[in-house]
C-alpha atoms as a PDB file:
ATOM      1  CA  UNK A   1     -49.622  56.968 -25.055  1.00  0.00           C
ATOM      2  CA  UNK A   2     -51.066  59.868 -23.074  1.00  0.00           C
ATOM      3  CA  UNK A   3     -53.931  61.235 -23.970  1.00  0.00           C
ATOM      4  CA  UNK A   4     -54.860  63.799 -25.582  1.00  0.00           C
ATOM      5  CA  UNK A   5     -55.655  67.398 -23.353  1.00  0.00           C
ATOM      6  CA  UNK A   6     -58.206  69.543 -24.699  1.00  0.00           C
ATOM      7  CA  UNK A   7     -55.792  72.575 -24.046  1.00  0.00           C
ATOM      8  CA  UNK A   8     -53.463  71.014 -26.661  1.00  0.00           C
ATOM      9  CA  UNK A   9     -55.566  71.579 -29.585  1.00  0.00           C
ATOM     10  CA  UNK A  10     -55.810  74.643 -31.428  1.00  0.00           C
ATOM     11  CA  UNK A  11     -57.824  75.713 -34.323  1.00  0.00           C
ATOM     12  CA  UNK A  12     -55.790  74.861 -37.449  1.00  0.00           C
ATOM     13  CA  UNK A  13     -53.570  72.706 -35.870  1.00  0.00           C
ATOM     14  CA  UNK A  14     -52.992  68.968 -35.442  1.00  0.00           C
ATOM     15  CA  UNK A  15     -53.011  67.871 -32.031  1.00  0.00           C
ATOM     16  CA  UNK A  16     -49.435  67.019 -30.682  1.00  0.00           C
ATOM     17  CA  UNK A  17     -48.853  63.268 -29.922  1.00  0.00           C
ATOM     18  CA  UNK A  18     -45.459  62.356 -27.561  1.00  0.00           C
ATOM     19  CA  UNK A  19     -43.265  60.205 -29.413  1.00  0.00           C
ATOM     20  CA  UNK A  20     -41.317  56.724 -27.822  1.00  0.00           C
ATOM     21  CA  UNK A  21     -37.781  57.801 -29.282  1.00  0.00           C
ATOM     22  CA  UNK A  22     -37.452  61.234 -27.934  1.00  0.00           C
ATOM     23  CA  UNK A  23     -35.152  62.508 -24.985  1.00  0.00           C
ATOM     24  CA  UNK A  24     -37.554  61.243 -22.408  1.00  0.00           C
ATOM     25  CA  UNK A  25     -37.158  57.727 -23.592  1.00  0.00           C
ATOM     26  CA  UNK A  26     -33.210  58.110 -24.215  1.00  0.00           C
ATOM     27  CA  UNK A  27     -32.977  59.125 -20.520  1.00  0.00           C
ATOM     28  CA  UNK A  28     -34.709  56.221 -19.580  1.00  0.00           C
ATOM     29  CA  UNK A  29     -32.668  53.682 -21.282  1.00  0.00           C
ATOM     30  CA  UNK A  30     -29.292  54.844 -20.418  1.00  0.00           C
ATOM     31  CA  UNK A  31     -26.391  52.132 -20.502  1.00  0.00           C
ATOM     32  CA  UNK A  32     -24.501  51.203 -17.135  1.00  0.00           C
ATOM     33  CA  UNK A  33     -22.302  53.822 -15.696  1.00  0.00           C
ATOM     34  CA  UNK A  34     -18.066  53.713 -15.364  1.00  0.00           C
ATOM     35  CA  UNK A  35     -18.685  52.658 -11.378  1.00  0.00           C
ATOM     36  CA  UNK A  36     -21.471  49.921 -12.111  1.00  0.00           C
ATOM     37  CA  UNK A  37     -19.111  48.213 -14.542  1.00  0.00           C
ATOM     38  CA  UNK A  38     -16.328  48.217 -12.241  1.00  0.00           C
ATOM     39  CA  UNK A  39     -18.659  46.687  -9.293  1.00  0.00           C
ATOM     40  CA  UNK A  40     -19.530  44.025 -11.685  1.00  0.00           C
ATOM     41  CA  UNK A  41     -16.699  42.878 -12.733  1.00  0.00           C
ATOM     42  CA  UNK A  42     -15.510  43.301  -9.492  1.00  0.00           C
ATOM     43  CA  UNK A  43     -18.048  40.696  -8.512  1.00  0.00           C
ATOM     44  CA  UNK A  44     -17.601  38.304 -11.625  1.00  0.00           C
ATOM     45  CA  UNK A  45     -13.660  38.143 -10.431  1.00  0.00           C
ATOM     46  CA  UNK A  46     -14.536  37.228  -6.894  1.00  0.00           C
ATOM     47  CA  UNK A  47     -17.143  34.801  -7.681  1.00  0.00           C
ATOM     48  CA  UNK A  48     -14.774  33.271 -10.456  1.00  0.00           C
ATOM     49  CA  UNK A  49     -11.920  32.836  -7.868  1.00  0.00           C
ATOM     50  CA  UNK A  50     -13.991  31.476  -4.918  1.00  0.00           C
ATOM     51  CA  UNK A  51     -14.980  28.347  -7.605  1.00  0.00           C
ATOM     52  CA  UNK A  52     -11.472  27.918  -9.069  1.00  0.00           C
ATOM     53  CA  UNK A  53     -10.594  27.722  -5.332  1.00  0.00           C
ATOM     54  CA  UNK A  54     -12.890  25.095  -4.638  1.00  0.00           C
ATOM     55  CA  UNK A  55     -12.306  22.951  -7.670  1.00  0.00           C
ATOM     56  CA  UNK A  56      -8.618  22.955  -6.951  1.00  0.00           C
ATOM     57  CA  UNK A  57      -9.347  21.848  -3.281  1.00  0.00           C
ATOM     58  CA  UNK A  58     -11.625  19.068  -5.223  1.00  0.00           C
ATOM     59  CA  UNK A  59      -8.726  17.875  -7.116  1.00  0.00           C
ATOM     60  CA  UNK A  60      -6.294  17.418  -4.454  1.00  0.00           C
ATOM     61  CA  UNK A  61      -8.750  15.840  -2.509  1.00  0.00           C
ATOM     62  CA  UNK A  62      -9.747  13.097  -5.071  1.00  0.00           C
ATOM     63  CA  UNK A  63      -5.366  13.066  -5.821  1.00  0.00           C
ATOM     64  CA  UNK A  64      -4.866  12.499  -1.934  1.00  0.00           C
ATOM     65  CA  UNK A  65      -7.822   9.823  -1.879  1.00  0.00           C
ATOM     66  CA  UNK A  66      -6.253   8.161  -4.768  1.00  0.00           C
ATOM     67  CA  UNK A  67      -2.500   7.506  -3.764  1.00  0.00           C
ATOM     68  CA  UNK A  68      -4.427   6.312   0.156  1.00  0.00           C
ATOM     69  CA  UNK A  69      -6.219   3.314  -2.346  1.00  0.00           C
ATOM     70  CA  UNK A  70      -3.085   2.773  -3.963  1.00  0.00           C
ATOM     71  CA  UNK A  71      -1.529   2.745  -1.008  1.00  0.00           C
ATOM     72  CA  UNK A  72      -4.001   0.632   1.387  1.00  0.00           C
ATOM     73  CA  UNK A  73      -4.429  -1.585  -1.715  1.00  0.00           C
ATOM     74  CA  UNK A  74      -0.629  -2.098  -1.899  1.00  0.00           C
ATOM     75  CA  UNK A  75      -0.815  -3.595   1.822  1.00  0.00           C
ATOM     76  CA  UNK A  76      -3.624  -5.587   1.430  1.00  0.00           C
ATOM     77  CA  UNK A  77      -1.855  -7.523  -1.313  1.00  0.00           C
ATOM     78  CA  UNK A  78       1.320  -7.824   0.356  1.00  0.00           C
ATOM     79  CA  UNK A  79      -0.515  -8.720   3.655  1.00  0.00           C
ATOM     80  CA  UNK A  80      -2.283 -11.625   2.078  1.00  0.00           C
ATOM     81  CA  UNK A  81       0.624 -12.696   0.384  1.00  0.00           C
ATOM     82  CA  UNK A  82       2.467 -12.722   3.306  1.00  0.00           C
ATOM     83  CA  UNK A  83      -0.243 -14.609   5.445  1.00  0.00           C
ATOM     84  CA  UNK A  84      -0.861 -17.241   2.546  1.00  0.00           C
ATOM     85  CA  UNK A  85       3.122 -17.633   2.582  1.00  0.00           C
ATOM     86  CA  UNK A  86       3.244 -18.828   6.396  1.00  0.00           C
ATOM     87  CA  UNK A  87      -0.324 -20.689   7.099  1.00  0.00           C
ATOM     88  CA  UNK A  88       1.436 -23.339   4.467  1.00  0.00           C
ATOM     89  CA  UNK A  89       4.988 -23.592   5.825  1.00  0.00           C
ATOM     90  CA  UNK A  90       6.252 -26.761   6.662  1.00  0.00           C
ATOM     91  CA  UNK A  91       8.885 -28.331   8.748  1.00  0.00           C
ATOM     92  CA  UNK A  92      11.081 -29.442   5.901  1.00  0.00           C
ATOM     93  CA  UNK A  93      15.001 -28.669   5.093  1.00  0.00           C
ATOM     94  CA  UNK A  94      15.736 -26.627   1.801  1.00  0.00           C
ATOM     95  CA  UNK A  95      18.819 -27.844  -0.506  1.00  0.00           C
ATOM     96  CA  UNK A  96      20.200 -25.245  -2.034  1.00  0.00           C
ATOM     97  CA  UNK A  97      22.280 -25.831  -5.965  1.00  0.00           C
ATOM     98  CA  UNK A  98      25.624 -27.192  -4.647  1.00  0.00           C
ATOM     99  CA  UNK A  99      24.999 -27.384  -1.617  1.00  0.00           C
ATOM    100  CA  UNK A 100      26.350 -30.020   0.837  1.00  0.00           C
ATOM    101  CA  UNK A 101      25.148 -31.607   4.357  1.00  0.00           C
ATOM    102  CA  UNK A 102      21.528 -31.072   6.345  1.00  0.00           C
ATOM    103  CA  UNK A 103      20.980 -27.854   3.796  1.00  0.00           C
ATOM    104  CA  UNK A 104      19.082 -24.911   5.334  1.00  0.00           C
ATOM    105  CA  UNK A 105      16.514 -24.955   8.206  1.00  0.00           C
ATOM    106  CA  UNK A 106      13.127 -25.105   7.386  1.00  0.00           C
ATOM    107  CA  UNK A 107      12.585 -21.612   9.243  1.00  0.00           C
ATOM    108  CA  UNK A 108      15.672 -19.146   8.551  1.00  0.00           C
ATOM    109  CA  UNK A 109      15.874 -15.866   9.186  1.00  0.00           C
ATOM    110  CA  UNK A 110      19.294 -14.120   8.209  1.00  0.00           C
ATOM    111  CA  UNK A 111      21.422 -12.335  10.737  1.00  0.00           C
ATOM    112  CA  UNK A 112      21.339  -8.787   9.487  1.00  0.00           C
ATOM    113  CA  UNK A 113      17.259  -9.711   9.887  1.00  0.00           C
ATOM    114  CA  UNK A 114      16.251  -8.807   6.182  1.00  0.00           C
ATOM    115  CA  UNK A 115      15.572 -11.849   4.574  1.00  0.00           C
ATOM    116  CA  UNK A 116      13.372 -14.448   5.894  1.00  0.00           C
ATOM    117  CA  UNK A 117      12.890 -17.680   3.927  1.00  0.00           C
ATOM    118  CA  UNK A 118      11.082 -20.842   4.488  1.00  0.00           C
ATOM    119  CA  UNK A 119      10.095 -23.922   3.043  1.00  0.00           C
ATOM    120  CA  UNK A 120       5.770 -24.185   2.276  1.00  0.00           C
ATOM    121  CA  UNK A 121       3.373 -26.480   0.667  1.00  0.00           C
ATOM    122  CA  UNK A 122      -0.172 -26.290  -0.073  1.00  0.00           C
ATOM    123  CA  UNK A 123      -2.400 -25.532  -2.857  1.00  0.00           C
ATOM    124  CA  UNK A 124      -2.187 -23.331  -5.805  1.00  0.00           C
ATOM    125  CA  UNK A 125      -1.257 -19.833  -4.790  1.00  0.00           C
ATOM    126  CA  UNK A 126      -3.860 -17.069  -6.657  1.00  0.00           C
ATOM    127  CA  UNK A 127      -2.790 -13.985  -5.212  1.00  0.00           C
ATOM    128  CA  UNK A 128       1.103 -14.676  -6.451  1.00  0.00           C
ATOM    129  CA  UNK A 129      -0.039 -17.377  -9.678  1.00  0.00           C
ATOM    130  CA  UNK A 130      -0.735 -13.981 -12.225  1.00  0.00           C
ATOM    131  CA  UNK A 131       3.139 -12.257 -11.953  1.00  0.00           C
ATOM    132  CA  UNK A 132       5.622 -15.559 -11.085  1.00  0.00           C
ATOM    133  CA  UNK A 133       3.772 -17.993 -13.325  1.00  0.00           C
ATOM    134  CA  UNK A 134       0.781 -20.601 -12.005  1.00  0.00           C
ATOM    135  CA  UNK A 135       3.247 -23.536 -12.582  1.00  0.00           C
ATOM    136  CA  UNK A 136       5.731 -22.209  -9.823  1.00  0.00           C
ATOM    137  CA  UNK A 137       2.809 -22.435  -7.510  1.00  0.00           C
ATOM    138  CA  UNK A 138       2.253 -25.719  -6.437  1.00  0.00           C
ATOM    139  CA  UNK A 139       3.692 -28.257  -4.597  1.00  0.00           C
ATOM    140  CA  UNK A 140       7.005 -27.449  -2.110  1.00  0.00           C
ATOM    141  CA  UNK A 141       8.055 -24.917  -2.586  1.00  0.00           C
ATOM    142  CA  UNK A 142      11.152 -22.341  -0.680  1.00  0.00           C
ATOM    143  CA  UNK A 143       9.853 -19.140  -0.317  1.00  0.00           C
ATOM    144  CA  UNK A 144      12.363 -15.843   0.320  1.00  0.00           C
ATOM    145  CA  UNK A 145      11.097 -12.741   1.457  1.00  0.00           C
ATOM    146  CA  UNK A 146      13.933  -9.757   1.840  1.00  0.00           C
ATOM    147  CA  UNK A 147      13.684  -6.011   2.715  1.00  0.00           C
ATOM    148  CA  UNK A 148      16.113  -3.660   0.846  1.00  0.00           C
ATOM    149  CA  UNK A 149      16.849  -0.956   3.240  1.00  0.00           C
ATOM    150  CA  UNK A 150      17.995   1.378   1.557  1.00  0.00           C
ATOM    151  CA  UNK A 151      14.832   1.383  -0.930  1.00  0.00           C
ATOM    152  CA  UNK A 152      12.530   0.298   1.627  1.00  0.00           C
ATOM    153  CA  UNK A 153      10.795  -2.496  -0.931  1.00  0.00           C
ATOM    154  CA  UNK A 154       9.739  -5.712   0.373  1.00  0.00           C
ATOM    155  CA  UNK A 155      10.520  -8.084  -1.989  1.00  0.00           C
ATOM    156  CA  UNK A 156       9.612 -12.032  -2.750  1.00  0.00           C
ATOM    157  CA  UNK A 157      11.054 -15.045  -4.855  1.00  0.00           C
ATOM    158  CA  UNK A 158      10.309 -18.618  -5.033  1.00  0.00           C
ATOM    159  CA  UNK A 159      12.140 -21.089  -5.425  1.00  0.00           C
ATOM    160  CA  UNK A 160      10.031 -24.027  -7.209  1.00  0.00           C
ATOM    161  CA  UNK A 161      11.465 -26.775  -5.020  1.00  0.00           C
ATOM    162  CA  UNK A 162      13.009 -27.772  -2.090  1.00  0.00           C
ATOM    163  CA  UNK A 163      15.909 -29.486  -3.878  1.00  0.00           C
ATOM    164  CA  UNK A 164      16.661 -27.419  -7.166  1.00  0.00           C
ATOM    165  CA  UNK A 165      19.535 -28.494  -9.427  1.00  0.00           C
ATOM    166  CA  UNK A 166      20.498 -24.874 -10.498  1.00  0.00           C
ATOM    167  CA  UNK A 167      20.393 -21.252  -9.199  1.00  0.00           C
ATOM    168  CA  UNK A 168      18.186 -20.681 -12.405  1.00  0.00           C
ATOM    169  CA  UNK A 169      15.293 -22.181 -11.254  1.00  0.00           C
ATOM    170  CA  UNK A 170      14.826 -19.519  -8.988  1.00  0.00           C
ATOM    171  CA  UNK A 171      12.203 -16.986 -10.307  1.00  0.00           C
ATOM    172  CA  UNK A 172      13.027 -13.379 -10.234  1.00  0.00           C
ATOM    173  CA  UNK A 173      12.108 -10.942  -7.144  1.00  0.00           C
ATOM    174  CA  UNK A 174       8.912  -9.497  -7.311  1.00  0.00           C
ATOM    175  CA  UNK A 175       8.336  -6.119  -4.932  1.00  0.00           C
ATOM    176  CA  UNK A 176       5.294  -6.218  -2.968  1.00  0.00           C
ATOM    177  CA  UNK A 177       5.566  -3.163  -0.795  1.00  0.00           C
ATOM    178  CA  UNK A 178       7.691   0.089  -1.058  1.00  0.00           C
ATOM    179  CA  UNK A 179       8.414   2.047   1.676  1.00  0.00           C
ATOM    180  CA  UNK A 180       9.120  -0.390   4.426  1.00  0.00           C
ATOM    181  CA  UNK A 181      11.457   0.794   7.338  1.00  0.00           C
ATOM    182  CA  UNK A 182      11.949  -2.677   8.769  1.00  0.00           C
ATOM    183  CA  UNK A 183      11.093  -6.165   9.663  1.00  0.00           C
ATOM    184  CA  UNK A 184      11.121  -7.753  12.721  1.00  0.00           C
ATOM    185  CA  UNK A 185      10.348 -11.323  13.823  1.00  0.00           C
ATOM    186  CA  UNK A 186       9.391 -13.252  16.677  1.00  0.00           C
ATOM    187  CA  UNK A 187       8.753 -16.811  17.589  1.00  0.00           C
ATOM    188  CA  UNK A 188       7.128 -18.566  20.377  1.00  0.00           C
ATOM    189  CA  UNK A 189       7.600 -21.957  21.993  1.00  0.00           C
ATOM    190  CA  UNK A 190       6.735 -23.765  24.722  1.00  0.00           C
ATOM    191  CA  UNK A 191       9.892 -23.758  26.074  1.00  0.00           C
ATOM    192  CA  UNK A 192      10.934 -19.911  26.047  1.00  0.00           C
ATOM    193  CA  UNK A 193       7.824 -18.012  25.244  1.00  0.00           C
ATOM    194  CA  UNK A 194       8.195 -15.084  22.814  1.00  0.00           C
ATOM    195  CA  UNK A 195      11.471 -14.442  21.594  1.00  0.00           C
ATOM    196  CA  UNK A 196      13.011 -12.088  18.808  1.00  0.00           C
ATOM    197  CA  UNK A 197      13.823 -14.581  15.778  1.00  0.00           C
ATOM    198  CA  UNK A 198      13.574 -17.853  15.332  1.00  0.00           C
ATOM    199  CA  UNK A 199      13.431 -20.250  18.107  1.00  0.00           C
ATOM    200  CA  UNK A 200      12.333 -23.956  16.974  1.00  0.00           C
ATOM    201  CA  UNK A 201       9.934 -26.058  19.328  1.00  0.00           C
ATOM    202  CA  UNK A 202      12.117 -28.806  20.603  1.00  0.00           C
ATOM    203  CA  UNK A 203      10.510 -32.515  20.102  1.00  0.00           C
ATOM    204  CA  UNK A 204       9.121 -31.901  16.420  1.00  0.00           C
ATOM    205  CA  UNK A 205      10.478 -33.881  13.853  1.00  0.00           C
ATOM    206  CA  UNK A 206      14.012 -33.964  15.070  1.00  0.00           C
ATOM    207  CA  UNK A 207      15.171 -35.753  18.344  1.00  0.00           C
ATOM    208  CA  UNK A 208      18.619 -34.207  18.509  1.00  0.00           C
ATOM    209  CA  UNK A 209      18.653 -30.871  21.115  1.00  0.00           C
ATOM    210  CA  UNK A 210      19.221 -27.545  19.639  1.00  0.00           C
ATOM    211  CA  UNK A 211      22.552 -26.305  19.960  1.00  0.00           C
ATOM    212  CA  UNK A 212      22.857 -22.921  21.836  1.00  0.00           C
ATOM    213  CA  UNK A 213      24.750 -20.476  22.986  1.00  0.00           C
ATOM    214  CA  UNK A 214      24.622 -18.411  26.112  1.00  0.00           C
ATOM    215  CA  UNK A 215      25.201 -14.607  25.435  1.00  0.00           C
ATOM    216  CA  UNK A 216      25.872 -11.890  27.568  1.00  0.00           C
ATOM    217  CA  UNK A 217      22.380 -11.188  28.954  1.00  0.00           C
ATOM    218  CA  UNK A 218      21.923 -14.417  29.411  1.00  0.00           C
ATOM    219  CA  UNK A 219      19.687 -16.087  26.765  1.00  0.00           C
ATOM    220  CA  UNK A 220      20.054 -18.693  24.937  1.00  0.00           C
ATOM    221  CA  UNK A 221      20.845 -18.461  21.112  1.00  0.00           C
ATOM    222  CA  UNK A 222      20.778 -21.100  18.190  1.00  0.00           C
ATOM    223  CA  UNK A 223      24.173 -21.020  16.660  1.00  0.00           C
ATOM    224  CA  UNK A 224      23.847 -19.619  13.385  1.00  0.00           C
ATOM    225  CA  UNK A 225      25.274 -22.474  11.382  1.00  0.00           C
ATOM    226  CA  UNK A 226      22.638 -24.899  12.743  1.00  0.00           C
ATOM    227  CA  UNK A 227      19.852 -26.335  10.233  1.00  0.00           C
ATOM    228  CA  UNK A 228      16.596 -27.522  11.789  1.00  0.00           C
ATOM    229  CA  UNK A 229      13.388 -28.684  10.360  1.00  0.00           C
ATOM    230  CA  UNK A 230      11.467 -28.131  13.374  1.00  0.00           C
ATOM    231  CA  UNK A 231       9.086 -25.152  13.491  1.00  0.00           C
ATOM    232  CA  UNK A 232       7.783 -22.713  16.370  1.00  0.00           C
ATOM    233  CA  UNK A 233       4.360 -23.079  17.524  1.00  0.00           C
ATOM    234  CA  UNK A 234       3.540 -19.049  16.446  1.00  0.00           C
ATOM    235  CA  UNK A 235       5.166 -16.272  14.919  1.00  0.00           C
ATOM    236  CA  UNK A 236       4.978 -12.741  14.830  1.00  0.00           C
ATOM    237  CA  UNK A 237       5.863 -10.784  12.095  1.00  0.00           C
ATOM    238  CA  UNK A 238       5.599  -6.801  12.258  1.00  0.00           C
ATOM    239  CA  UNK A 239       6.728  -4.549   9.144  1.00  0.00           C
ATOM    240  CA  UNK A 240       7.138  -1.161   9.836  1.00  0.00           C
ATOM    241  CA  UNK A 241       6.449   1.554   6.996  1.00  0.00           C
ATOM    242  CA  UNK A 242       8.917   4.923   6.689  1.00  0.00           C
ATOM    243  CA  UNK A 243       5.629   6.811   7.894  1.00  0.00           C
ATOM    244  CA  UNK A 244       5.507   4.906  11.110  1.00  0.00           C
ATOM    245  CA  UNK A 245       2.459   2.545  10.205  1.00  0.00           C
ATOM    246  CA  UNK A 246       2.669  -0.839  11.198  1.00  0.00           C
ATOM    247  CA  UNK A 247       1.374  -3.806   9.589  1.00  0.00           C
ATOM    248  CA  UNK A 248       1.645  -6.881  12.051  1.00  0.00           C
ATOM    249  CA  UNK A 249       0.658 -10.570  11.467  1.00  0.00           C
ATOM    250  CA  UNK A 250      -0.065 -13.126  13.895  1.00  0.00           C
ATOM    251  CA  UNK A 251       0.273 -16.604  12.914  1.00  0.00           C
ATOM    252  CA  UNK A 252      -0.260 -20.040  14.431  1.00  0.00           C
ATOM    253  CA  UNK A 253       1.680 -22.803  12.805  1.00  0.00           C
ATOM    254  CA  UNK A 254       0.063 -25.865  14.785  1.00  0.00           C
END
C-alpha cells in the first residue's frame, strides 16, 4: 500500500487509498498472448516427439537384442548337442528293421550330404533327455542328424538301439536349428589326411581293406554300398547359417 501524501487530503474529505483490483493490477496480470501460446505448444510438440523418438529406438533395440539371445541361445543348444552326439560315437554297425547282411557303417554320411548318422554310447544325455524322453537316452544308441534344405532346419532322431525290431522305435525328429544353409563334413586319417566325408582309419576293428574307387581327379573313394565299423581319428563338421555365420566343430575320436 502506498502511503499516504499530505497533498491528498483535503478538508472534508477522506483520504484516497489505491485499491489491489483496479486497472493497474488487471494490467499486471494479463493472461498469455495468441503468439506465446503458439511458441508453447510449439515447444510441448517438439519435446513430445524427440521422447516418442527415443522410446521407439528403445524398443527396437531391446526387440533386436532379444531375437540375437534367441538366436545365439538356439546355437548353443544345437552346438552342444551336436558335440555330446560325436565325443560318444563308437565303432559299431547299425541294423536297421529288415534289414539284411553287415547293416550300416558305424560312420555314414548320405550322398546328397544331408543326413549324417552314427552309432554312440555313453551316459545319460541331459541336454536331449527333456524333449525325446530320458529312457531313449542311454545305452547304444543310432543317432541321425539331417538338414532340410529347403527349410534350412537341422533336425535329430534317435534310434534307441543298434538293432531295433521295428521302424517304430524310432523317436520322432526334433529341430534344433532353423536357418541352416548347409553341412559339410570332413574326416581325417592317418593314411590320407583331411578329406571331405567320411574316410575310415584302416586297422581299427576290421582287418579287411576298404574298398575304393579311383575317380577322375584321382582320389580314392569308399564305394557307397560298403559298411564299416571303423572310425576316423577326427572330424570336422562346419554348418553354415543362410546369413553366412558359421558354426564349426572340431572333434577327436581317439
Amino acid at each position: 500500500m502506498r502511503p499516504v501524501r499530505t497533498a491528498d487530503v483535503r478538508p472534508g474529505r477522506r483520504p484516497r487509498i489505491p485499491s489491489d483490483t483496479g486497472p493497474d493490477r488487471a494490467a499486471g496480470s494479463r493472461g498469455l498472448s495468441l503468439f506465446e501460446l503458439v511458441v508453447a505448444m510449439a515447444l510441448f510438440a517438439m519435446v513430445a516427439t524427440l521422447g516418442l523418438q527415443a522410446l521407439s529406438g528403445t524398443v527396437q533395440i531391446g526387440s533386436r537384442l532379444g531375437e540375437v539371445s534367441a538366436r545365439v541361445g538356439a546355437e548353443s543348444r544345437a552346438v552342444t548337442l551336436l558335440r555330446q552326439d560325436l565325443s560318444r560315437m563308437v565303432g559299431l554297425r547299425f541294423h536297421p528293421p529288415g534289414a539284411e547282411g553287415f547293416g550300416q557303417s558305424a560312420l555314414s554320411l548320405s550322398p546328397d550330404g544331408l543326413q549324417l548318422s552314427f552309432s554312440i554310447a555313453g551316459q545319460h544325455d541331459d541336454v536331449a533327455a527333456p524333449i525325446i524322453g530320458a529312457s531313449m537316452t542311454a545305452g547304444l544308441q543310432r543317432v541321425v542328424w539331417r538338414l532340410d534344405p529347403a527349410s534350412g532346419q537341422l533336425s535329430r532322431q534317435i534310434w534307441p538301439g543298434l538293432h531295433p525290431a521295428e521302424a517304430r522305435q524310432q523317436a520322432p525328429a526334433t529341430v534344433w536349428l532353423t536357418e541352416v544353409a548347409s553341412l559339410q563334413l570332413r574326416s581325417f586319417s592317418r593314411q590320407t589326411g583331411w578329406v571331405a566325408g567320411v574316410r575310415p582309419e584302416a586297422g581299427s576293428l576290421s582287418s579287411e581293406p576298404a574298398p575304393t574307387l579311383d575317380n577322375l581327379d584321382g582320389d580314392q573313394l569308399l564305394l557307397p554300398d560298403y559298411s564299416s565299423d571303423r572310425l576316423p581319428l577326427a572330424l570336422e563338421l562346419v554348418l553354415t547359417r543362410r546369413n553366412g555365420d558359421q558354426l564349426r566343430l572340431l572333434e577327436v575320436l581317439r
